[in-house]
N, C-alpha and C. Protein backbone atom coordinates (compact mmCIF):
# COMPACT_ATOMS: atom_id res chain seq x y z
N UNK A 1 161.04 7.17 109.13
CA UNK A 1 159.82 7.39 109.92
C UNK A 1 159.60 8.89 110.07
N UNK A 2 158.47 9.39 109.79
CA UNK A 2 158.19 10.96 110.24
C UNK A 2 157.06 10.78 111.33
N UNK A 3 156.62 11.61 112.03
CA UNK A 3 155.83 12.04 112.61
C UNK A 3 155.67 13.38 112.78
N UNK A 4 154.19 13.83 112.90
CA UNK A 4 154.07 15.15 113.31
C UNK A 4 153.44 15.33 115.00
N UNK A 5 153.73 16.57 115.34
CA UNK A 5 152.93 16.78 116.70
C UNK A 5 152.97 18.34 116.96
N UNK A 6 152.13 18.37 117.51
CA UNK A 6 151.57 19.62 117.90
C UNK A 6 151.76 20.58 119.00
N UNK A 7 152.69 21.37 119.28
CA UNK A 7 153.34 22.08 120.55
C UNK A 7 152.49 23.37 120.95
N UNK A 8 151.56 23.77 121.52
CA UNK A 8 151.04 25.06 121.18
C UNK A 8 150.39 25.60 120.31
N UNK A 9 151.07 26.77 119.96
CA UNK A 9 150.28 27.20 118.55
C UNK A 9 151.14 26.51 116.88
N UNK A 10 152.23 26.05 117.17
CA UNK A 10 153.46 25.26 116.46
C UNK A 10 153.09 23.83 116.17
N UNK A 11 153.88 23.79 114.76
CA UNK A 11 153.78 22.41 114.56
C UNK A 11 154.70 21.84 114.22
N UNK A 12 155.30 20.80 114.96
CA UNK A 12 156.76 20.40 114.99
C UNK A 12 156.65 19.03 113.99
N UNK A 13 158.15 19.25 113.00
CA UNK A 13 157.59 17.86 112.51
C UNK A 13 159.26 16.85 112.43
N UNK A 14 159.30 15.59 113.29
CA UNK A 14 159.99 15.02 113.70
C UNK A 14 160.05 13.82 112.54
N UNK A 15 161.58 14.28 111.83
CA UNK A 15 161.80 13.00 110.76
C UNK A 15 162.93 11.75 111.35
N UNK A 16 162.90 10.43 110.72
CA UNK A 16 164.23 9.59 110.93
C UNK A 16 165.00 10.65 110.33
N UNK A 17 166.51 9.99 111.24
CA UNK A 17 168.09 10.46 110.45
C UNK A 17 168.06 10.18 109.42
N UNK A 18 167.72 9.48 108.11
CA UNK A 18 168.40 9.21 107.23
C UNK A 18 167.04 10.29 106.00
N UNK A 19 165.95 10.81 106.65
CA UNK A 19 165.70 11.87 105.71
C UNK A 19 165.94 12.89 106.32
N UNK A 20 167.04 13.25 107.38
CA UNK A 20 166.97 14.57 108.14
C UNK A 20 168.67 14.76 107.42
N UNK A 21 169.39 13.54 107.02
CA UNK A 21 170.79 13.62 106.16
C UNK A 21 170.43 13.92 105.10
N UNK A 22 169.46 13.59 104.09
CA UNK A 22 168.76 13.83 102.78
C UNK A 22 168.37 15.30 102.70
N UNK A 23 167.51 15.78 103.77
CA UNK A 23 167.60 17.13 103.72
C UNK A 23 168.83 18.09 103.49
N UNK A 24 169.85 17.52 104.69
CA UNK A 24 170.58 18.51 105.00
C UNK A 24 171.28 19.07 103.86
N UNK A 25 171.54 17.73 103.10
CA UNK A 25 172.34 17.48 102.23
C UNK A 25 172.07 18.18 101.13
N UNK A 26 170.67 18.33 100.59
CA UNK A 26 170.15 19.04 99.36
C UNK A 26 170.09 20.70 99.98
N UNK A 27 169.87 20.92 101.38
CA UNK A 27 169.90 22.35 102.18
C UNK A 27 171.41 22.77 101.45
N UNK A 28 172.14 21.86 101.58
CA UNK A 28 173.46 22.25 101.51
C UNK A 28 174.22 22.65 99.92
N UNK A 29 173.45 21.66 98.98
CA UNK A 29 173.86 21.59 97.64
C UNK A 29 173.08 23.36 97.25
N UNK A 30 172.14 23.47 97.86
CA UNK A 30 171.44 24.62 97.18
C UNK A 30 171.62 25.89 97.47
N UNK A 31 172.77 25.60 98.47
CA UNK A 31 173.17 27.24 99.35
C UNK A 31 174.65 27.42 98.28
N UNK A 32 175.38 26.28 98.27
CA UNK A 32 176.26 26.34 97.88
C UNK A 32 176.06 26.71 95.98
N UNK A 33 175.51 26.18 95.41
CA UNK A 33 174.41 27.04 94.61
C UNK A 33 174.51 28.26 94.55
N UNK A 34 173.57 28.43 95.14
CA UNK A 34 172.92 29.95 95.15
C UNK A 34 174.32 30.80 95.54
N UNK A 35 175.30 30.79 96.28
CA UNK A 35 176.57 31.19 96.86
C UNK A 35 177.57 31.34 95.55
N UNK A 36 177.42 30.90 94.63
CA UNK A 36 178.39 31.30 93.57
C UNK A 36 177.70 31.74 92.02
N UNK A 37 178.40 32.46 91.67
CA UNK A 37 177.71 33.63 90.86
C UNK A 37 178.52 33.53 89.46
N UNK A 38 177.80 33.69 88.36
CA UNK A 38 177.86 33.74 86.93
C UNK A 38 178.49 34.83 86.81
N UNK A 39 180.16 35.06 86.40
CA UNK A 39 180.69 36.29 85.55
C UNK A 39 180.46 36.52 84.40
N UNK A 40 180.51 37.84 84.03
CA UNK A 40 180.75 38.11 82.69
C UNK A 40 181.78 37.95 82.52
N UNK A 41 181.73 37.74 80.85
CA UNK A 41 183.10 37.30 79.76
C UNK A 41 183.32 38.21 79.08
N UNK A 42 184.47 38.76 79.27
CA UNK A 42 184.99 39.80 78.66
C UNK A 42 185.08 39.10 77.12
N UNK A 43 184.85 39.82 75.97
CA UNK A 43 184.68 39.35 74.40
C UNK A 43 185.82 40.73 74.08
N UNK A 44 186.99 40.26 72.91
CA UNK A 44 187.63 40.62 72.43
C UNK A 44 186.87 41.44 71.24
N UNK A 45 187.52 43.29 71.20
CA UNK A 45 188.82 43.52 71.63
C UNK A 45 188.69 44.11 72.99
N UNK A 46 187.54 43.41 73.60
CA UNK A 46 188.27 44.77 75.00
C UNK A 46 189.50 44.95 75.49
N UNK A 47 189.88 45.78 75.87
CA UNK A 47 191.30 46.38 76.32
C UNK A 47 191.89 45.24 77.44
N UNK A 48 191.03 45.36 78.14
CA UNK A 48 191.07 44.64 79.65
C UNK A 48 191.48 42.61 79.65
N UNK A 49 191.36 42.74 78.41
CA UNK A 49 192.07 41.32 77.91
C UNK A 49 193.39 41.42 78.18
N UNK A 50 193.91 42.53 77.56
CA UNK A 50 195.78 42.52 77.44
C UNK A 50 196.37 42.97 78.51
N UNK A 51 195.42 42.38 79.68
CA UNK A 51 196.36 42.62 80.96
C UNK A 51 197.35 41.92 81.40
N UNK A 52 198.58 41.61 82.64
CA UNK A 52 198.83 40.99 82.36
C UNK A 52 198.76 40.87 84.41
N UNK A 53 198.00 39.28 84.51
CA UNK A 53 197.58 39.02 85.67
C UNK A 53 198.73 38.77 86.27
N UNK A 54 198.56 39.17 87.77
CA UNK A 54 199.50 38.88 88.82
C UNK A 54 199.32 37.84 89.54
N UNK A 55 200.48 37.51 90.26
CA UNK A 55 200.92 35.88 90.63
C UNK A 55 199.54 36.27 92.38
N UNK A 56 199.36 35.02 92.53
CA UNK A 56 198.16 35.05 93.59
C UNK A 56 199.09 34.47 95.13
N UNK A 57 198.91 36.17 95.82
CA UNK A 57 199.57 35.75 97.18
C UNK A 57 199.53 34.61 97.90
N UNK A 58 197.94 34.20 98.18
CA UNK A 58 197.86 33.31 99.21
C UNK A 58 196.59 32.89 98.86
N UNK A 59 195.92 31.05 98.85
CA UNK A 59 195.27 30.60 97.94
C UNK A 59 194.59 31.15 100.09
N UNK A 60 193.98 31.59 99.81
CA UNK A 60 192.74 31.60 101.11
C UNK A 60 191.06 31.51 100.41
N UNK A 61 190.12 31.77 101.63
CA UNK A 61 188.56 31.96 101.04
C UNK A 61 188.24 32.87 100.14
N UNK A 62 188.93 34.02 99.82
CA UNK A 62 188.75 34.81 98.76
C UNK A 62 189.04 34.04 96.85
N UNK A 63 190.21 33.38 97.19
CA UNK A 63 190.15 32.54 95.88
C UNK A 63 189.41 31.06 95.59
N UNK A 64 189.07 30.59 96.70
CA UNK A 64 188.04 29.42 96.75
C UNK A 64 187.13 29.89 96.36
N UNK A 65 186.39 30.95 96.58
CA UNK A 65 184.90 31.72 96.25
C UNK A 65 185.21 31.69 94.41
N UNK A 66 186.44 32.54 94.36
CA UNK A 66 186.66 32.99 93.13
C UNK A 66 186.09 31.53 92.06
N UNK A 67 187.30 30.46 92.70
CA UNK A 67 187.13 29.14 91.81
C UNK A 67 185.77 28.87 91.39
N UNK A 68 185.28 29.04 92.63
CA UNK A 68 183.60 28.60 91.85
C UNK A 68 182.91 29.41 91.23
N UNK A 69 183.16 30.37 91.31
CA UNK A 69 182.80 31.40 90.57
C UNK A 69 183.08 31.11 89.04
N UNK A 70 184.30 30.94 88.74
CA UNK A 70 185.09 30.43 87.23
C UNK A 70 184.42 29.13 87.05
N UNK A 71 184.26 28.26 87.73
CA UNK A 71 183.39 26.66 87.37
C UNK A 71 182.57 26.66 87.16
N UNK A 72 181.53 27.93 87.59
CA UNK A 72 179.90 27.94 87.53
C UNK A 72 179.70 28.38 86.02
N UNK A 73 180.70 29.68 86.21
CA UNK A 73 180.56 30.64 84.79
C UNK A 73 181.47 29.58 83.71
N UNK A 74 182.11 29.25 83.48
CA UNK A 74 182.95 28.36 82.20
C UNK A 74 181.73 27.14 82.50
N UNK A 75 181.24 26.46 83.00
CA UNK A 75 179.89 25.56 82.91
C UNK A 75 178.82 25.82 82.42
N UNK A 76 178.24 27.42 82.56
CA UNK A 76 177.52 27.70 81.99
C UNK A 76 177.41 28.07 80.54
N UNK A 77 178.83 28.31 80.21
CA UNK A 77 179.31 29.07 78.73
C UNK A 77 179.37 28.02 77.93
N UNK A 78 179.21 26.82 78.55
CA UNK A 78 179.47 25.25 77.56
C UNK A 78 181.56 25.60 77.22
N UNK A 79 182.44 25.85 77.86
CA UNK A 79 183.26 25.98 77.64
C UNK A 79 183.95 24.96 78.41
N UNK A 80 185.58 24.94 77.68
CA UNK A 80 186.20 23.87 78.35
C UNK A 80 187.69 24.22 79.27
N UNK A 81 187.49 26.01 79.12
CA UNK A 81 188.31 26.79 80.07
C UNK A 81 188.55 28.02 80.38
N UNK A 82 189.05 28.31 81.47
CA UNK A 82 188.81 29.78 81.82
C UNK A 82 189.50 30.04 82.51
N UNK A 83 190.43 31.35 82.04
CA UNK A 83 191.40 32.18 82.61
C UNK A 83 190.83 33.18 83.67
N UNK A 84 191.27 33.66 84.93
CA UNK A 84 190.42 34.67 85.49
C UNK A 84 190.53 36.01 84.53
N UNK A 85 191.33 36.29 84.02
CA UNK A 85 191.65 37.40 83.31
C UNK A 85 190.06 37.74 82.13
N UNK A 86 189.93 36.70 82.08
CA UNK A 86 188.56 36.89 80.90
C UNK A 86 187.66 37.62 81.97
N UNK A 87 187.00 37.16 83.12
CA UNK A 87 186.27 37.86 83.66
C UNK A 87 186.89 38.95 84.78
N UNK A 88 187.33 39.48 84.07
CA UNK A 88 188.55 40.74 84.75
C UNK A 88 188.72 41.37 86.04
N UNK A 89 189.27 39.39 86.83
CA UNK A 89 189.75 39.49 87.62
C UNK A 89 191.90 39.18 86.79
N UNK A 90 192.86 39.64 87.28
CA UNK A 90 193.74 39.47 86.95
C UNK A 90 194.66 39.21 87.99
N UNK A 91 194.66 38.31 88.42
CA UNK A 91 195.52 37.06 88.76
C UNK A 91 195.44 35.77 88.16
N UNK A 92 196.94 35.28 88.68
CA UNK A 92 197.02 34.08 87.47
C UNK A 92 196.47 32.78 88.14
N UNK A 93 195.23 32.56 87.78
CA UNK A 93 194.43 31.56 87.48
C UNK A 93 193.68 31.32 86.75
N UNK A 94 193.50 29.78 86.26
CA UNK A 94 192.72 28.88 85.33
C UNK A 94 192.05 27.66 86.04
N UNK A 95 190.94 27.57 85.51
CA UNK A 95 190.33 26.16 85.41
C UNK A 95 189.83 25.90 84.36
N UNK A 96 189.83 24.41 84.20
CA UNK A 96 189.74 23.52 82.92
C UNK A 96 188.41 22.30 83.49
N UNK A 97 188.17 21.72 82.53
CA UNK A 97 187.75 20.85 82.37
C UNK A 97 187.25 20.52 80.78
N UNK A 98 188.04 19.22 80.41
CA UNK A 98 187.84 18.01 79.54
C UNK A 98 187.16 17.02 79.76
N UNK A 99 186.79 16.91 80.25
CA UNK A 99 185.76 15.49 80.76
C UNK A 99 184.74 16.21 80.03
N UNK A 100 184.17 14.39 79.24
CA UNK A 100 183.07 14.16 78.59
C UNK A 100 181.82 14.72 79.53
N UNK A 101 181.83 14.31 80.95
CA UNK A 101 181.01 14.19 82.15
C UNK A 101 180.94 15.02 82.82
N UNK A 102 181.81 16.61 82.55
CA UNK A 102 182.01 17.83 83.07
C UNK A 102 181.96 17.52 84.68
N UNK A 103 182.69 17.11 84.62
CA UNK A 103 182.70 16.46 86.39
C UNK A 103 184.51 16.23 86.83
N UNK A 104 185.34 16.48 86.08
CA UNK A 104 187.06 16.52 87.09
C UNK A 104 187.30 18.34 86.39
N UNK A 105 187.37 19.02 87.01
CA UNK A 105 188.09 20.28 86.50
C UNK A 105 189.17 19.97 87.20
N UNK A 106 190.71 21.11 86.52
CA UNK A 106 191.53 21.03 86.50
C UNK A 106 191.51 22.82 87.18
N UNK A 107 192.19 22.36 88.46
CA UNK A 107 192.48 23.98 88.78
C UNK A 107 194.10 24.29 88.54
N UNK A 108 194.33 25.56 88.50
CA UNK A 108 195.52 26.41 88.09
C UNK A 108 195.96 27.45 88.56
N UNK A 109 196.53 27.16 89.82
CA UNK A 109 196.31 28.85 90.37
C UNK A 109 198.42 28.91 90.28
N UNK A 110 198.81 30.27 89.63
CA UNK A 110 200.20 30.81 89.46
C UNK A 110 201.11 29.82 88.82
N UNK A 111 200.40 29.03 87.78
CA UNK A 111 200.61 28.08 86.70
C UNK A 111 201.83 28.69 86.07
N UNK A 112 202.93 27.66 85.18
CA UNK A 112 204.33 28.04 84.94
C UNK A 112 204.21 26.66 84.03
N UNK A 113 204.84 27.01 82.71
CA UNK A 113 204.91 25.68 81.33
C UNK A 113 206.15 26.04 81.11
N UNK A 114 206.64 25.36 80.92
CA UNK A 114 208.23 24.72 80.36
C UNK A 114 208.04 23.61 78.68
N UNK A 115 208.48 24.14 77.71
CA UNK A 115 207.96 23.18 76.56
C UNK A 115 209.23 22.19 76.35
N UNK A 116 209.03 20.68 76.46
CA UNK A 116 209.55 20.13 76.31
C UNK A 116 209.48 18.98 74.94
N UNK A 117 210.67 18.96 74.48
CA UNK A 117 210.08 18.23 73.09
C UNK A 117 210.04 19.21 71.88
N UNK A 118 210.17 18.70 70.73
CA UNK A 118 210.06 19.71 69.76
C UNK A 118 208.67 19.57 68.79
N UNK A 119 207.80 18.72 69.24
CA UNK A 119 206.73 17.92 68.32
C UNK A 119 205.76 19.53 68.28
N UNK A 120 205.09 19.83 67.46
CA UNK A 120 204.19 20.93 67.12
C UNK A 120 202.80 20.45 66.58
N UNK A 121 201.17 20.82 67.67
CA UNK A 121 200.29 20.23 67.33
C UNK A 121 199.41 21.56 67.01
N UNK A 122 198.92 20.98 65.28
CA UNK A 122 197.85 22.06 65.18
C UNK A 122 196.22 21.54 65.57
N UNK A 123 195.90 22.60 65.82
CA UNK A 123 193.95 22.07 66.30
C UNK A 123 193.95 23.37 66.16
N UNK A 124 192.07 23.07 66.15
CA UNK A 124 191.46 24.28 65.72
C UNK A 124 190.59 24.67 67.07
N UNK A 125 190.93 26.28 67.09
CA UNK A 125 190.93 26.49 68.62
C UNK A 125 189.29 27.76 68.37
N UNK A 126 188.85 27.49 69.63
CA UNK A 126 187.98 29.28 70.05
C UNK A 126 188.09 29.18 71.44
N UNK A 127 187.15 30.35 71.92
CA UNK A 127 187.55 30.93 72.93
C UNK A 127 185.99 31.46 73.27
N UNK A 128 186.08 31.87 74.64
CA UNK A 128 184.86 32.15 75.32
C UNK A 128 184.94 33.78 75.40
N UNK A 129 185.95 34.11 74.59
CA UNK A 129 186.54 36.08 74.95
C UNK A 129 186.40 36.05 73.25
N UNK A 130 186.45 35.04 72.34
CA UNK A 130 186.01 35.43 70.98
C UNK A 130 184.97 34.54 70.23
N UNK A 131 183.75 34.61 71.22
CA UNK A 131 182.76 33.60 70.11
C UNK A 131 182.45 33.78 68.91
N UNK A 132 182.33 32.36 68.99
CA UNK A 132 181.90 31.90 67.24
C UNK A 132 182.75 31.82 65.68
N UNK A 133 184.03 32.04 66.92
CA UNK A 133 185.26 31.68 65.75
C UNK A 133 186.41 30.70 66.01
N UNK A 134 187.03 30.11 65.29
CA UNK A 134 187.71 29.18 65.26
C UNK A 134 188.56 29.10 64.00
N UNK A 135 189.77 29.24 64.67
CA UNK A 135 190.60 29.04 63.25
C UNK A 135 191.82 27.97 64.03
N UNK A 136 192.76 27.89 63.15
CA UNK A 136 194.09 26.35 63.57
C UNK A 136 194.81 27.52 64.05
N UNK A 137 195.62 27.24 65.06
CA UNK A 137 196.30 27.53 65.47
C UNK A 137 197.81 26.20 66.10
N UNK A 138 199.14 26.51 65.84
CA UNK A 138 200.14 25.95 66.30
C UNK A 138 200.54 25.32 67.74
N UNK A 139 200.84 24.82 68.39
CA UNK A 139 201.47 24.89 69.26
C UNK A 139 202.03 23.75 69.94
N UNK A 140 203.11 24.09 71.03
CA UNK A 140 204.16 22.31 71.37
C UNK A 140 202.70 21.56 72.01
N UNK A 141 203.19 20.39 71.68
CA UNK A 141 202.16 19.36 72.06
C UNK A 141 202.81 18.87 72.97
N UNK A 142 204.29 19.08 74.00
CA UNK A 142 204.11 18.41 74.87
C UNK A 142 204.65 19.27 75.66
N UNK A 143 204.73 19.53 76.96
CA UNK A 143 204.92 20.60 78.06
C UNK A 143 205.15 20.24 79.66
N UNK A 144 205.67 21.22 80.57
CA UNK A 144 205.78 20.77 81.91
C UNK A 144 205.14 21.87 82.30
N UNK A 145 203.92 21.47 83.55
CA UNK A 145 203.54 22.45 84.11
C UNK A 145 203.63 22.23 85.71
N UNK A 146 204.16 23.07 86.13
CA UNK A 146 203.88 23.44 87.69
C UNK A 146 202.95 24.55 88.34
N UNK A 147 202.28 24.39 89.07
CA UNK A 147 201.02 25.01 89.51
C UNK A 147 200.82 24.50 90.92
N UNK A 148 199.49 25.53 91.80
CA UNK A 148 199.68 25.43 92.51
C UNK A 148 198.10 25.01 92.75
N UNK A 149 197.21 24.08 93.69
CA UNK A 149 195.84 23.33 93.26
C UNK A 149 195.17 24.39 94.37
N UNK A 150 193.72 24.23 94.55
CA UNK A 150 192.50 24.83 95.36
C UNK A 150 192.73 24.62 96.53
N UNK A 151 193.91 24.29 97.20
CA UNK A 151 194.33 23.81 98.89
C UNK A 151 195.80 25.01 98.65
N UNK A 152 196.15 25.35 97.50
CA UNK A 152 197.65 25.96 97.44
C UNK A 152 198.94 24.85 97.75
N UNK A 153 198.53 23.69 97.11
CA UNK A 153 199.53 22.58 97.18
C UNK A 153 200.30 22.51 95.96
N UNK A 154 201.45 22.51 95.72
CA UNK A 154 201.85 23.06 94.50
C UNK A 154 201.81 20.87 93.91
N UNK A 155 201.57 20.91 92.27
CA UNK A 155 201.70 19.86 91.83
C UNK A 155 202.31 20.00 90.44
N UNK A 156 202.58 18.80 89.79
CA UNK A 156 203.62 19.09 88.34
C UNK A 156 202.93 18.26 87.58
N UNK A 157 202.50 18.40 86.37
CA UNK A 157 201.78 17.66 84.99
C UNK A 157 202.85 17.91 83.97
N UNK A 158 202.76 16.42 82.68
CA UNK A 158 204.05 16.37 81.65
C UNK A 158 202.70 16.50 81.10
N UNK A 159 201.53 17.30 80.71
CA UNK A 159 200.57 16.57 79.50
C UNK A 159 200.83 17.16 78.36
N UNK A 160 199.90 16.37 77.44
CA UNK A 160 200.24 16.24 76.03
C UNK A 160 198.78 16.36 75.26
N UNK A 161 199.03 16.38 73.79
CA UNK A 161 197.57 16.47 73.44
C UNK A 161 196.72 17.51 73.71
N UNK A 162 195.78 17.52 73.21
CA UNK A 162 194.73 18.90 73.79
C UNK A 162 194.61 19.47 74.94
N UNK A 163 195.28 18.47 75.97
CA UNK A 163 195.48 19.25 77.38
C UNK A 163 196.22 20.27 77.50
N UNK A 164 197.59 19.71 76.51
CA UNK A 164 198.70 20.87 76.43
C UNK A 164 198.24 21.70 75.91
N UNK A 165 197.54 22.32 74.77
CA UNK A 165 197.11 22.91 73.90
C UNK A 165 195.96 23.66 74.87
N UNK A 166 194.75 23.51 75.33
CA UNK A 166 194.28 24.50 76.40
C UNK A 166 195.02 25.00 77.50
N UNK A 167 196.19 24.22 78.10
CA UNK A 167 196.62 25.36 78.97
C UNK A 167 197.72 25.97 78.04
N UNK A 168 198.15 26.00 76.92
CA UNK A 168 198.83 26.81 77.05
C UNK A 168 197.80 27.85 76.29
N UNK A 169 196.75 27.96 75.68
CA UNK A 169 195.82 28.72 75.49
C UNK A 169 195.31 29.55 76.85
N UNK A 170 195.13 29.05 77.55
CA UNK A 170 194.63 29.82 78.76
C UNK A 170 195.71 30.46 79.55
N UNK A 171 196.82 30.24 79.66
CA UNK A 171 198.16 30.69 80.41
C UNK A 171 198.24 32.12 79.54
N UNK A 172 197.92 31.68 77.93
CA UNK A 172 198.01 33.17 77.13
C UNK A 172 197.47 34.19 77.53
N UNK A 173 196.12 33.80 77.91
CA UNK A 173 194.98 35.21 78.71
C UNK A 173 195.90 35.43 79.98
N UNK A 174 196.47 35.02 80.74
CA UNK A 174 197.16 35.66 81.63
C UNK A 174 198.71 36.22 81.37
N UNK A 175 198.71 36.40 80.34
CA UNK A 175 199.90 37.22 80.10
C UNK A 175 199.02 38.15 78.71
N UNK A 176 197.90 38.43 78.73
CA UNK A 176 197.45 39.43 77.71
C UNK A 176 197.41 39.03 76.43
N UNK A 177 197.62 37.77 76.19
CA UNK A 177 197.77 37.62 74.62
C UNK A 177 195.96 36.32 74.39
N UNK A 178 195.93 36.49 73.18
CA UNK A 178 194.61 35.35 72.82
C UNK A 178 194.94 34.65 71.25
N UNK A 179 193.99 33.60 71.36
CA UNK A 179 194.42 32.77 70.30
C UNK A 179 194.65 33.64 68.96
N UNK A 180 193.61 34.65 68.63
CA UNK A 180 193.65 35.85 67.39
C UNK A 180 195.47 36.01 67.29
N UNK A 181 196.33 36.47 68.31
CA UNK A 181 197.25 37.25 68.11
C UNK A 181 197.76 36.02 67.37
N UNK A 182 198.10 34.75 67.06
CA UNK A 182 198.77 33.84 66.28
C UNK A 182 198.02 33.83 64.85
N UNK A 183 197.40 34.67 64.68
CA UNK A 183 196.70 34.95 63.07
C UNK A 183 196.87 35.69 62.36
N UNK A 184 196.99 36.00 61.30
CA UNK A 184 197.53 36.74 60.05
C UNK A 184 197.11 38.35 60.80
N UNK A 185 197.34 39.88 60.39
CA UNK A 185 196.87 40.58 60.82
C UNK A 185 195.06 40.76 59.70
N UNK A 186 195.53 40.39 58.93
CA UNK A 186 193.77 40.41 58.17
C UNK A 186 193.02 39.73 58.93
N UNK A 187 193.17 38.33 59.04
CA UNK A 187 192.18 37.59 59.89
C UNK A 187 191.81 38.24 61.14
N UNK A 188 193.03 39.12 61.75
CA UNK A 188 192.34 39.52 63.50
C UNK A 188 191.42 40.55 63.08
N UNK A 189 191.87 41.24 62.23
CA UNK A 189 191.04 42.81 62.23
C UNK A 189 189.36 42.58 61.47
N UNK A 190 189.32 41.32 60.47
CA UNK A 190 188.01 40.61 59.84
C UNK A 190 187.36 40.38 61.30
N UNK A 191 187.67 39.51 62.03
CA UNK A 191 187.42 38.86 63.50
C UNK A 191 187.12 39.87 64.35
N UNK A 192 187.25 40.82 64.53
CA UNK A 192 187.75 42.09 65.23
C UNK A 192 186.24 42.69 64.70
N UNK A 193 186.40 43.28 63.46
CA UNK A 193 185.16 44.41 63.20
C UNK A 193 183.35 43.59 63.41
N UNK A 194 183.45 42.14 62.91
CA UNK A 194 182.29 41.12 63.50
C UNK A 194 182.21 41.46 64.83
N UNK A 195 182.85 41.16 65.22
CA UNK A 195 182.47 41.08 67.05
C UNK A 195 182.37 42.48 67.46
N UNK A 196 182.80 43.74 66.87
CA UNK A 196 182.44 45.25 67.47
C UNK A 196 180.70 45.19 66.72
N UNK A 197 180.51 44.31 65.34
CA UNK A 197 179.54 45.18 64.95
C UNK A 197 178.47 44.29 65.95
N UNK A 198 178.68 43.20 66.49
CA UNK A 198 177.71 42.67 67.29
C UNK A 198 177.31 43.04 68.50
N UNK A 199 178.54 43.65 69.08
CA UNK A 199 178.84 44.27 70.35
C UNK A 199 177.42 45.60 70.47
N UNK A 200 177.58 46.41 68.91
CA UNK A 200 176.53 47.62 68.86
C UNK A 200 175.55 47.26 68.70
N UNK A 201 175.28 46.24 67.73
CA UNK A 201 173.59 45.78 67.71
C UNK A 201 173.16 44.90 69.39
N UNK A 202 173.83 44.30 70.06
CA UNK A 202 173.44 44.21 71.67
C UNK A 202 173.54 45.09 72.26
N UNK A 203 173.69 46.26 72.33
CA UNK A 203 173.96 47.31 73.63
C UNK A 203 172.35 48.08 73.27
């Protein structure tokens, strides 16, 4: 039910609860919105890649902001993960997401892999710090990770499959290394002079 009425020079307008929850609710989706902000992606070779991020004191409102910050920007990049180190913040965090439905990310804050198993899976990998390339790259297909989630609750994953294979891709950006460094030195430096000469024709 709405109604309007007239107070003075004011015009007050009196809705039912259940479109004054509808409001609030979209008030709310659109602040929270507007409240988190698109980083830039650092693109290889910048320097500022081979840092090597530090462990994150205390998960408070400064790294909650951060998270969404990394969910908005890796959502917008059509990507399926993101180290903070790419957008050069350097502490050790990641978020993921695999879902078809871009709807469960996987947070990672002061993440730690243990490789268990000797099985070795190749896939063909890129990166949001080296677009538009993709080459195979190695690595254990099965792993232990301990990490700590967006509350600072620490939890433990055995995954396998391409899961294993992006975090341990993304754990790399926080210790300075990227998928390139597992490539011949011809292939990085081919990979390498493309992306400077693109770098000059955008600036």
């Amino acid at each position: 039910m709405v109604y309007t009425a007239i107070t003075g020079r004011f015009r007050v307008v009196i809705i039912g609860p259940a479109r004054m929850l509808t409001a609030v609710y979209t008030f709310l989706l659109e602040f929270h919105h507007k409240a988190m902000t698109i980083r830039t992606i650092l693109e290889f070779p910048d320097p500022r890649l081979r840092t090597t991020a530090a462990p994150v004191a205390t998960v408070d409102k400064r790294i909650r902001h951060l998270l969404d910050d990394m969910l908005e920007t890796m959502y917008e990049a059509k990507g399926i993960g993101l180290a903070a180190t790419q957008i050069d913040v350097h502490e050790r965090i990641v978020v993921m997401d695999l879902s078809e439905e871009r709807d469960s990310p996987l947070i990672l804050i002061n993440p730690e892999v243990e490789i268990i198993g000797d099985g070795q899976l190749e896939h063909d990998e890129g990166c949001l710090s080296v677009p538009g390339f993709y080459e195979t790259v190695s690595r254990p297909d099965c792993i232990r990770l301990r990490a700590l989630n967006e509350k600072g609750e620490a939890f433990e994953l055995e995954p396998d499959g391409l899961q294993a294979v992006c975090i341990q891709h993304e754990l790399d950006h926080l210790n300075g290394k990227l998928f390139v460094d597992y490539l011949s030195a011809l292939k990085r430096q081919r990979i390498r002079k493309k992306l400077e000469k693109l770098h000059r024709q955008s600036a």
